[in-house]
C-alpha atoms as a PDB file:
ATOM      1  CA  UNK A   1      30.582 -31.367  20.881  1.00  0.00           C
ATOM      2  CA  UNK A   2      29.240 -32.701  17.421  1.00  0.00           C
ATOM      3  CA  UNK A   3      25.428 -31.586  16.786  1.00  0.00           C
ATOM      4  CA  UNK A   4      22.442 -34.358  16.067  1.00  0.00           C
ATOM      5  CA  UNK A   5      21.736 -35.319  12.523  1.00  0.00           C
ATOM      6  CA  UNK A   6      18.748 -35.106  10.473  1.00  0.00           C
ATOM      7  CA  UNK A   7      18.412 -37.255   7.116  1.00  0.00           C
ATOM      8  CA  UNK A   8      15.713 -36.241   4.991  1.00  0.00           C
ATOM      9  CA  UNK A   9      14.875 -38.579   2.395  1.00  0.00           C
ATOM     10  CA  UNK A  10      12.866 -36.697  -0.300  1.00  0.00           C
ATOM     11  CA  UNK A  11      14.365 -33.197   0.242  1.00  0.00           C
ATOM     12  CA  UNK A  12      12.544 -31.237  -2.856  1.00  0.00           C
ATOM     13  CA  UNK A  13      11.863 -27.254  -3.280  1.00  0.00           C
ATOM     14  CA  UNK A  14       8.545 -28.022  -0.659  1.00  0.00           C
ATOM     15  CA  UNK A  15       7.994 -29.769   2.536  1.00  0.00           C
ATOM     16  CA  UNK A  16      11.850 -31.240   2.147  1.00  0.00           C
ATOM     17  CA  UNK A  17      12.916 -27.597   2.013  1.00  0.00           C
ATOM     18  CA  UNK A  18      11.289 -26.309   5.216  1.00  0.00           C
ATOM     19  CA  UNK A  19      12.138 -29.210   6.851  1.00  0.00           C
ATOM     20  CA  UNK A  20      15.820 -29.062   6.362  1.00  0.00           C
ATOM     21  CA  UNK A  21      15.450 -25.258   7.482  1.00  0.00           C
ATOM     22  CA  UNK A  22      13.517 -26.253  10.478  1.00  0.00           C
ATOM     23  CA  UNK A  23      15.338 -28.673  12.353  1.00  0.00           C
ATOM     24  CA  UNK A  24      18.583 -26.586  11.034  1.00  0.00           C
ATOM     25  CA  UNK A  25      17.388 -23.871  12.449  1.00  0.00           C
ATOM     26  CA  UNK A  26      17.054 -26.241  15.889  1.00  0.00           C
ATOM     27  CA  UNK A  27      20.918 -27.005  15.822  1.00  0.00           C
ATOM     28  CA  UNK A  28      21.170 -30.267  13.356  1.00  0.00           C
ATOM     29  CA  UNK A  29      23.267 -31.112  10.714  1.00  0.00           C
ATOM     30  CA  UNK A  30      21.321 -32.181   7.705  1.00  0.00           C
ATOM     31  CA  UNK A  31      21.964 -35.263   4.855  1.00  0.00           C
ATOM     32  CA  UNK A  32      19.660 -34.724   2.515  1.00  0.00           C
ATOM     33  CA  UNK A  33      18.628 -37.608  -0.177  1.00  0.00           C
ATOM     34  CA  UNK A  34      16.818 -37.524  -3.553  1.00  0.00           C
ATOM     35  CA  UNK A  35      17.644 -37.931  -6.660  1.00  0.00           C
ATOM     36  CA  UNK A  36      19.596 -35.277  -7.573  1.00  0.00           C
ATOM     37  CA  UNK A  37      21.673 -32.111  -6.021  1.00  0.00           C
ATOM     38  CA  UNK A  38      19.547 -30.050  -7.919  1.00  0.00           C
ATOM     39  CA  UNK A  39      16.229 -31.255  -6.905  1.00  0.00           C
ATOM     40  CA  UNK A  40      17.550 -30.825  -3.454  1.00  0.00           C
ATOM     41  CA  UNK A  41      19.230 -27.452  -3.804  1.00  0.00           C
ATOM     42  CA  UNK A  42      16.243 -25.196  -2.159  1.00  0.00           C
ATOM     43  CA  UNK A  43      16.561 -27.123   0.982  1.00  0.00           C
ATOM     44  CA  UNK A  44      20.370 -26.786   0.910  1.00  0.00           C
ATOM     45  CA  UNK A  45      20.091 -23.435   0.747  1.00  0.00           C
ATOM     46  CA  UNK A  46      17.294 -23.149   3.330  1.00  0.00           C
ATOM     47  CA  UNK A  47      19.489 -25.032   5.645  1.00  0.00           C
ATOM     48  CA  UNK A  48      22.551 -22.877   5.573  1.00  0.00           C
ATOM     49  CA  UNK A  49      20.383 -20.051   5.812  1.00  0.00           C
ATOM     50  CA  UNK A  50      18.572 -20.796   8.754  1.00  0.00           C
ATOM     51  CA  UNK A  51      21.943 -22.004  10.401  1.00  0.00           C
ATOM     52  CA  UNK A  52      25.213 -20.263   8.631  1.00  0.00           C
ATOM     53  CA  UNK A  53      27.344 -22.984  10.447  1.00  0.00           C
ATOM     54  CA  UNK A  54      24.801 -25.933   9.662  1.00  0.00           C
ATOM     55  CA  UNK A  55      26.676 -28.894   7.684  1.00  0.00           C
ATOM     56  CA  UNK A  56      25.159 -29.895   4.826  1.00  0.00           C
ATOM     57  CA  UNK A  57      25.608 -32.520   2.029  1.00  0.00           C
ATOM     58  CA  UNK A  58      23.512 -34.125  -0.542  1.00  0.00           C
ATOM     59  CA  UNK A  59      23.549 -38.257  -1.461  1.00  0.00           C
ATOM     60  CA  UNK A  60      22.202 -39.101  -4.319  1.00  0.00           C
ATOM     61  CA  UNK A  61      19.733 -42.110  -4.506  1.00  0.00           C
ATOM     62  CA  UNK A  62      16.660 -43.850  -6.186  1.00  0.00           C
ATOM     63  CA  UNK A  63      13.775 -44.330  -3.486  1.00  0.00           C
ATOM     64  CA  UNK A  64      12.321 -47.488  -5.460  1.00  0.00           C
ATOM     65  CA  UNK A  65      15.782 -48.907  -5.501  1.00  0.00           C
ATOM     66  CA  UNK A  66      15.977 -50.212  -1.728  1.00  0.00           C
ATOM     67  CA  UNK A  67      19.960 -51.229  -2.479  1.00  0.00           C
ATOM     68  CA  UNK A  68      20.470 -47.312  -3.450  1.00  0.00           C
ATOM     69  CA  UNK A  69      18.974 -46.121  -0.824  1.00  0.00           C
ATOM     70  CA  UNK A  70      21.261 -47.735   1.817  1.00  0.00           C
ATOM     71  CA  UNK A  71      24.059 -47.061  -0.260  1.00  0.00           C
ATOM     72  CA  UNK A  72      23.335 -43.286   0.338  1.00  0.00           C
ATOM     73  CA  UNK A  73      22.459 -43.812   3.997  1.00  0.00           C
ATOM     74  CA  UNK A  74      25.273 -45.613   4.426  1.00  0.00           C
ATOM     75  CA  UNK A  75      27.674 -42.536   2.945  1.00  0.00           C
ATOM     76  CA  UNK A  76      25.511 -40.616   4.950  1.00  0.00           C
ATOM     77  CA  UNK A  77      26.293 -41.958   8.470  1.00  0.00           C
ATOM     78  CA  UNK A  78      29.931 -42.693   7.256  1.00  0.00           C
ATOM     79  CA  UNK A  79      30.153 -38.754   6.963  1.00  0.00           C
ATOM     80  CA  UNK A  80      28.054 -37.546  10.224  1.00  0.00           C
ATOM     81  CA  UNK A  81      28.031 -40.232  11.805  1.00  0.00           C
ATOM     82  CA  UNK A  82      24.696 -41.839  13.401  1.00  0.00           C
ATOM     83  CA  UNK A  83      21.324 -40.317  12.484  1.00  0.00           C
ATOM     84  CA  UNK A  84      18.972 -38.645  15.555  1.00  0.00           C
ATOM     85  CA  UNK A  85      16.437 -37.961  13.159  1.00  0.00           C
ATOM     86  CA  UNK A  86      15.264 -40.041   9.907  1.00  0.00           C
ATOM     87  CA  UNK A  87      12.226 -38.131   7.989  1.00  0.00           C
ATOM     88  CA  UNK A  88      11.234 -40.128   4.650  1.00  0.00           C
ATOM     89  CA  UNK A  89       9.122 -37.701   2.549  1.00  0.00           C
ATOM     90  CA  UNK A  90       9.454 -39.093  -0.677  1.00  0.00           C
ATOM     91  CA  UNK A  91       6.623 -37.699  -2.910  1.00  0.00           C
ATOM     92  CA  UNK A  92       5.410 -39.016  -5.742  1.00  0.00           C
ATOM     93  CA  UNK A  93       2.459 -37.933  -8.459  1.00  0.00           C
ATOM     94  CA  UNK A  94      -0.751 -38.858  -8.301  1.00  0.00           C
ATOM     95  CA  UNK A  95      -1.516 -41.165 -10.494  1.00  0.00           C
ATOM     96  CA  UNK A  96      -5.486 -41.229 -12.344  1.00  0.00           C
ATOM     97  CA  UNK A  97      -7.006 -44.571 -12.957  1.00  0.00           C
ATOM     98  CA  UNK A  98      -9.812 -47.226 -12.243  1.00  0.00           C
ATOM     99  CA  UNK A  99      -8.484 -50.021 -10.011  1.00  0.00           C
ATOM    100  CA  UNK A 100      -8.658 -52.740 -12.781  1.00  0.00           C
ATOM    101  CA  UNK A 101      -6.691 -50.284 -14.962  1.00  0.00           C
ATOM    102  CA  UNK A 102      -3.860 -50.654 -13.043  1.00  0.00           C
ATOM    103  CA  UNK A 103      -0.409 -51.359 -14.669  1.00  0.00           C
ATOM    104  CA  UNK A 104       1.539 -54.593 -12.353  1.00  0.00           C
ATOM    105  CA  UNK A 105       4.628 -52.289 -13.069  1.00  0.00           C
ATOM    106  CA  UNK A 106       3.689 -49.150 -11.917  1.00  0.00           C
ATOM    107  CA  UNK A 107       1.601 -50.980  -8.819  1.00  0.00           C
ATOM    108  CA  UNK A 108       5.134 -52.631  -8.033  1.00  0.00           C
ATOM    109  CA  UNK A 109       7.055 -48.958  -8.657  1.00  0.00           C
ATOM    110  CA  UNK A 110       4.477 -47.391  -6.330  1.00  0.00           C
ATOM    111  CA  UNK A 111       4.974 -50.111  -3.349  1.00  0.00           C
ATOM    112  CA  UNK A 112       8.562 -50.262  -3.756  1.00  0.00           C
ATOM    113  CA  UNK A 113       9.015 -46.102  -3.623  1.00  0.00           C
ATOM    114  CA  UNK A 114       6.688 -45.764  -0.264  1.00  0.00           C
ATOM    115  CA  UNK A 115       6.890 -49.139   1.512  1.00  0.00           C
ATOM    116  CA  UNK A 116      10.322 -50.425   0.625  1.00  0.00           C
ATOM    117  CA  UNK A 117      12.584 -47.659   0.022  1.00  0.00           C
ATOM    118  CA  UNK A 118      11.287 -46.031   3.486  1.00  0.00           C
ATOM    119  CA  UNK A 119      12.260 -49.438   5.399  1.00  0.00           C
ATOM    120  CA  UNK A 120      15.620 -49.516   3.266  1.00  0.00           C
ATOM    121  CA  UNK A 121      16.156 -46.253   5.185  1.00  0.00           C
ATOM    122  CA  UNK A 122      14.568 -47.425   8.730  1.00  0.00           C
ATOM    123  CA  UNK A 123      17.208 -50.710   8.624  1.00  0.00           C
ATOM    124  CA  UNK A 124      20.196 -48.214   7.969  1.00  0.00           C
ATOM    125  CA  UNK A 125      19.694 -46.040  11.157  1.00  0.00           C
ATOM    126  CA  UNK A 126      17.031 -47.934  13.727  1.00  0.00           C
ATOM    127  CA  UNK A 127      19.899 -50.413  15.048  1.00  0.00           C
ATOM    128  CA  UNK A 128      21.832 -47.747  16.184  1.00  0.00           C
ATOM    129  CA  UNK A 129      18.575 -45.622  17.485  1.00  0.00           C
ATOM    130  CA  UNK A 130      18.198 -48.985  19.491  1.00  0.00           C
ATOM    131  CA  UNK A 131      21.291 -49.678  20.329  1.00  0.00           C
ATOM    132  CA  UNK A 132      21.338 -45.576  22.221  1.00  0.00           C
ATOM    133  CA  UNK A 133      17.652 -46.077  23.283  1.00  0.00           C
ATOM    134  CA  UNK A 134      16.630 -42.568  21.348  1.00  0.00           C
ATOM    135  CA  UNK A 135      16.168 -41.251  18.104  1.00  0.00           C
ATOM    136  CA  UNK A 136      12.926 -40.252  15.573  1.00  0.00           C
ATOM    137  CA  UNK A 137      11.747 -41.760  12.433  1.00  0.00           C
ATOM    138  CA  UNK A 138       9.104 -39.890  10.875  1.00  0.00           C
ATOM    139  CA  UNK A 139       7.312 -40.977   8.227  1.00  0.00           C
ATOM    140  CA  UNK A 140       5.223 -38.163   5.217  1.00  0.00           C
ATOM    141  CA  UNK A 141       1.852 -39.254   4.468  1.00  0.00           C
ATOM    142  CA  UNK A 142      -1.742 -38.918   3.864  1.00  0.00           C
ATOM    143  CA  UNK A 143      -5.292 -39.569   4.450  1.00  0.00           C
ATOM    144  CA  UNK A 144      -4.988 -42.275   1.564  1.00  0.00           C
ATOM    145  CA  UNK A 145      -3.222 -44.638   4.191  1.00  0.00           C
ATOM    146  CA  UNK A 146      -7.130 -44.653   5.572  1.00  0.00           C
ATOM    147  CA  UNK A 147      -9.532 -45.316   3.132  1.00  0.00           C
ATOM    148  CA  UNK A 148      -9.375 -46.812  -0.732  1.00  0.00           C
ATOM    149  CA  UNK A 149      -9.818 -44.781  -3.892  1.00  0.00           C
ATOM    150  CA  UNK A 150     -11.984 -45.608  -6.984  1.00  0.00           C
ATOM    151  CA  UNK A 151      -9.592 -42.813  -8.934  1.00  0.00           C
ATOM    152  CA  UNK A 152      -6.159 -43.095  -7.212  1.00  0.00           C
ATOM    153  CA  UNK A 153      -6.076 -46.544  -6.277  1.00  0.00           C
ATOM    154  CA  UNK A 154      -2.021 -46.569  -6.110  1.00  0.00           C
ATOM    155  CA  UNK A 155      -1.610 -44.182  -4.309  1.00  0.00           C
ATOM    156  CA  UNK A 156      -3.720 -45.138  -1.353  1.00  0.00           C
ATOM    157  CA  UNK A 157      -1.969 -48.893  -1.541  1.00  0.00           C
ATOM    158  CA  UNK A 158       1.150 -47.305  -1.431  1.00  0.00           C
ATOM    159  CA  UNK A 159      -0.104 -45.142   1.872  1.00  0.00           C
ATOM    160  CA  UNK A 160      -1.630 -48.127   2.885  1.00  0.00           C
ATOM    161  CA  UNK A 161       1.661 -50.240   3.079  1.00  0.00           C
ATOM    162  CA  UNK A 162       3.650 -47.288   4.683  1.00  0.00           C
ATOM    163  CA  UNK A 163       0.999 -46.948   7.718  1.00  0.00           C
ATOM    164  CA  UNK A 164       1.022 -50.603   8.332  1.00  0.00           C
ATOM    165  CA  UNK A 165       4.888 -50.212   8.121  1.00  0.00           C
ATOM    166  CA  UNK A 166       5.196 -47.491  10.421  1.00  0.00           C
ATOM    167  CA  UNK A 167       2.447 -49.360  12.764  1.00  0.00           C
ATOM    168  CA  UNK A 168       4.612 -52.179  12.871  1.00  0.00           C
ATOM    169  CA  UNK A 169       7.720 -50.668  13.504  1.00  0.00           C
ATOM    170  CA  UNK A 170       6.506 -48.849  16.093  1.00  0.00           C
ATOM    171  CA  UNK A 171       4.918 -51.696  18.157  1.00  0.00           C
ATOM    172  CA  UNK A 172       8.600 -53.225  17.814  1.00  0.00           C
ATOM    173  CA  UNK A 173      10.609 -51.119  18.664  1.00  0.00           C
ATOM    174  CA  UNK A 174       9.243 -48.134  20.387  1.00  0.00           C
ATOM    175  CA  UNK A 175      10.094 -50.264  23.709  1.00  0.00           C
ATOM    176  CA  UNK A 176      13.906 -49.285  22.870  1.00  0.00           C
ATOM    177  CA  UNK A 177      12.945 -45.934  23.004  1.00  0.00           C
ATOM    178  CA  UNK A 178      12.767 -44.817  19.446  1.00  0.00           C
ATOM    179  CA  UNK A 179       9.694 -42.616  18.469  1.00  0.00           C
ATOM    180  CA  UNK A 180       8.363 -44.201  15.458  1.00  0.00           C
ATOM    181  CA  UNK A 181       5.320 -41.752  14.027  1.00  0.00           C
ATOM    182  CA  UNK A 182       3.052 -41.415  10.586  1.00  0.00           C
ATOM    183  CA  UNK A 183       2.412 -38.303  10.227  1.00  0.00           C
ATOM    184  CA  UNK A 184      -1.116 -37.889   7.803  1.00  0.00           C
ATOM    185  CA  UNK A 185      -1.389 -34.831   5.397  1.00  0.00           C
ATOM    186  CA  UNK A 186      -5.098 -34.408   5.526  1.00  0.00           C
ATOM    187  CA  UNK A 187      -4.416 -31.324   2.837  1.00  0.00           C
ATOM    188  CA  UNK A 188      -2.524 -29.665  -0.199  1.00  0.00           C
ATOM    189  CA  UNK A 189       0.172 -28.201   0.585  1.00  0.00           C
ATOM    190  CA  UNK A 190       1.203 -24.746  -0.521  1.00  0.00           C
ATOM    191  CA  UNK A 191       3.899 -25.369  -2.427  1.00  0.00           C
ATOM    192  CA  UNK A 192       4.912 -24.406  -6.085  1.00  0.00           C
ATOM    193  CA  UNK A 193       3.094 -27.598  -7.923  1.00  0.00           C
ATOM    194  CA  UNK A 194       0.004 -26.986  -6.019  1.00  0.00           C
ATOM    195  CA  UNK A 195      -0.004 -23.218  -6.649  1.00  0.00           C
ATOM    196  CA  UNK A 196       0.284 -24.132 -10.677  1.00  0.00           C
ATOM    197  CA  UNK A 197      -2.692 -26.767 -10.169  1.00  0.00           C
ATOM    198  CA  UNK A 198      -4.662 -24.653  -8.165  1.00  0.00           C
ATOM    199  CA  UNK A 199      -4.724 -21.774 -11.016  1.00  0.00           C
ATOM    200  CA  UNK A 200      -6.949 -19.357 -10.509  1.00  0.00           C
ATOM    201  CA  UNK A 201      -8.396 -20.990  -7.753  1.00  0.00           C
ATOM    202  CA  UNK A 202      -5.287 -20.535  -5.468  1.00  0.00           C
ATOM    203  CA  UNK A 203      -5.988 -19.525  -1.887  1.00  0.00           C
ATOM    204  CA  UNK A 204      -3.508 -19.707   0.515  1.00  0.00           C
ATOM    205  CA  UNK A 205      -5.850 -20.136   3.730  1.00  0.00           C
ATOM    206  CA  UNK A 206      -6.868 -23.391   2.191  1.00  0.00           C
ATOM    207  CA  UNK A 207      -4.242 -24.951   1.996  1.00  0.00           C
ATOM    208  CA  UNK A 208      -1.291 -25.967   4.546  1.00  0.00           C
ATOM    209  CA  UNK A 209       2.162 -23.894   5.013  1.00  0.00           C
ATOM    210  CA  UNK A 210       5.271 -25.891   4.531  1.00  0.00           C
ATOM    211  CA  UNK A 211       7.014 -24.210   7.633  1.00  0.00           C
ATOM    212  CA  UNK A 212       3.786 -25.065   9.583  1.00  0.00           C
ATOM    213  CA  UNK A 213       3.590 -28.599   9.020  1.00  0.00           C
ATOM    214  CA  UNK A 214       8.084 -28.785   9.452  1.00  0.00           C
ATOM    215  CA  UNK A 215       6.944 -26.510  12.917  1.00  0.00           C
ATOM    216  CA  UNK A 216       4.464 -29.902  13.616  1.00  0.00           C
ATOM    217  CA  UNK A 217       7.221 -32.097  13.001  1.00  0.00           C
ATOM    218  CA  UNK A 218       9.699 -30.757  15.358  1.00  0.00           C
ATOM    219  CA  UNK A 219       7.184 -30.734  18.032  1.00  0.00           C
ATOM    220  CA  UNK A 220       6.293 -34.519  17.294  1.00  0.00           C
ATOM    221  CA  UNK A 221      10.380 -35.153  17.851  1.00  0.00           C
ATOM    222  CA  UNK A 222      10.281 -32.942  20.700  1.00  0.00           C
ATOM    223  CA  UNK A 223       7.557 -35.153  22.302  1.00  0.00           C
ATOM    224  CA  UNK A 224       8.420 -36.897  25.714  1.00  0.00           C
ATOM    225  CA  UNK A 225       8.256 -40.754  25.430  1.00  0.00           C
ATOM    226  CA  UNK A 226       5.722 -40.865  28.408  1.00  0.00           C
ATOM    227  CA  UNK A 227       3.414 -39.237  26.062  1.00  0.00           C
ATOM    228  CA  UNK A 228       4.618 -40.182  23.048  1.00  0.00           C
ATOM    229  CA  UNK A 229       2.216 -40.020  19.401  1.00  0.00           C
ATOM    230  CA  UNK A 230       2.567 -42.373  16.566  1.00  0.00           C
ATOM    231  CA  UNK A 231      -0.126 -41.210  14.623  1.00  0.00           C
ATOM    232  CA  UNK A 232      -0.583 -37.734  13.840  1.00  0.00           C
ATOM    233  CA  UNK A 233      -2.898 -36.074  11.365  1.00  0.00           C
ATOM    234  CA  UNK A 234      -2.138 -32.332  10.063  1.00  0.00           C
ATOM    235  CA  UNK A 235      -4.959 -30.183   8.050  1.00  0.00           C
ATOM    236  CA  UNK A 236      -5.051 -26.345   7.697  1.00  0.00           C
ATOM    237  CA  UNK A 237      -8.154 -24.876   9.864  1.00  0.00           C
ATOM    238  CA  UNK A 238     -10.110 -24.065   6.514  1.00  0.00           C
ATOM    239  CA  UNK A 239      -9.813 -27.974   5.367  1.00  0.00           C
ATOM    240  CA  UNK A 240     -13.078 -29.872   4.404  1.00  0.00           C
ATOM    241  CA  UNK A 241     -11.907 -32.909   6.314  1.00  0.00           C
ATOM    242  CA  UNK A 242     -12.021 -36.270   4.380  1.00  0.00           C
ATOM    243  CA  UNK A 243     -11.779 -38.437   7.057  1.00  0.00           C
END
């Protein structure tokens, strides 16, 4: 009996990692896609390690490119066939400016990277998820998608067009029995570029663990559709909350 797949697009050294070792660990066989094999190779190893017999593989692809994208999905499904789970997690930096400071370039980069390349990877798997009546897309955000910023204005439009994405997809299609959820990072998480901005002022209680919030996102798949979320917010118990 083949196992489920889980494709993970935006599979770094953080959340990506315990993610692929999480739903490993559950009995999938991961794709993982970023940009490069090397960028991914922490949650290739976490997955065979958490499963020894897990499959693995790594597709190449460039998240603001919506044509390279389902290029890799595509070589993706052609090799384990259809996806059971899509997570997009693509992460990004966080950009520092006044709103009328913004470049039309980077505004366009921004949009293309968290709106389009995460429904480049929703059109690659949902007409199958349809067409079974089951599967999970799960979308990586943050408490940007709620409220503007007067210093990070791109990324909140950018979290702004992936909740209203995800919103819309879900009042679609969650009728065919796909679970369609935004999942909100109301945190840092503790992973190796927060440790090295944190500094000295590093504490791990304040900030979320990686395996916690992949833990949160297994349960969210696990959910039964009579009592199904599509919004879910995640914060360590220490978290001022911002919203």
């Amino acid at each position: 009996m083949s196992k489920p797949i889980c494709a993970i697009v935006g599979a770094g050294e953080g959340l990506g990692r315990s993610l692929a070792a999480k739903f490993a660990g559950e009995g999938f066989d991961i794709g993982l896609i970023s940009r490069s094999e090397e960028g991914s190779r922490a949650a290739i190893d976490a997955a065979v390690t958490a499963r020894v017999n897990t499959k693995t593989r790594h597709f190449p692809a460039d998240a603001t490119q919506p044509s390279s994208i389902e290029q890799a999905m595509g070589s993706l499904v052609d090799v384990f066939g259809d996806v059971d789970v899509l997570i997009y997690n693509v992460c990004d930096g966080f950009p520092r400016c006044e709103p009328l400071d913004m470049d039309y370039d980077e505004m366009e980069r921004v949009f293309r990277l968290e709106v389009v390349g995460a429904f480049a990877a929703t059109k690659s798997v949902l007409p199958a998820m349809r067409q079974r009546g089951s599967g999970s897309i799960l979308f990586s955000s943050a408490t940007a998608a709620l409220r503007g910023s007067a210093s990070y204005p791109l990324y909140a439009i950018g979290k702004f067009g992936l909740r209203a994405l995800t919103q819309s997809l879900a009042r679609a299609y969650s009728k065919d029995g796909v679970h369609i959820v935004h999942i909100r990072l109301d945190c840092d998480l503790d992973v190796p570029r927060m440790r090295e901005l944190y500094g000295d002022r590093y504490d791990p209680d304040i900030l979320a663990d990686p395996d916690a919030v992949a833990e949160s996102y297994w349960l969210v798949h696990c959910q039964p559709r009579s009592a199904w979320s599509n919004e879910v917010e995640l914060r360590p118990h220490m978290e001022n909350w911002t919203c």
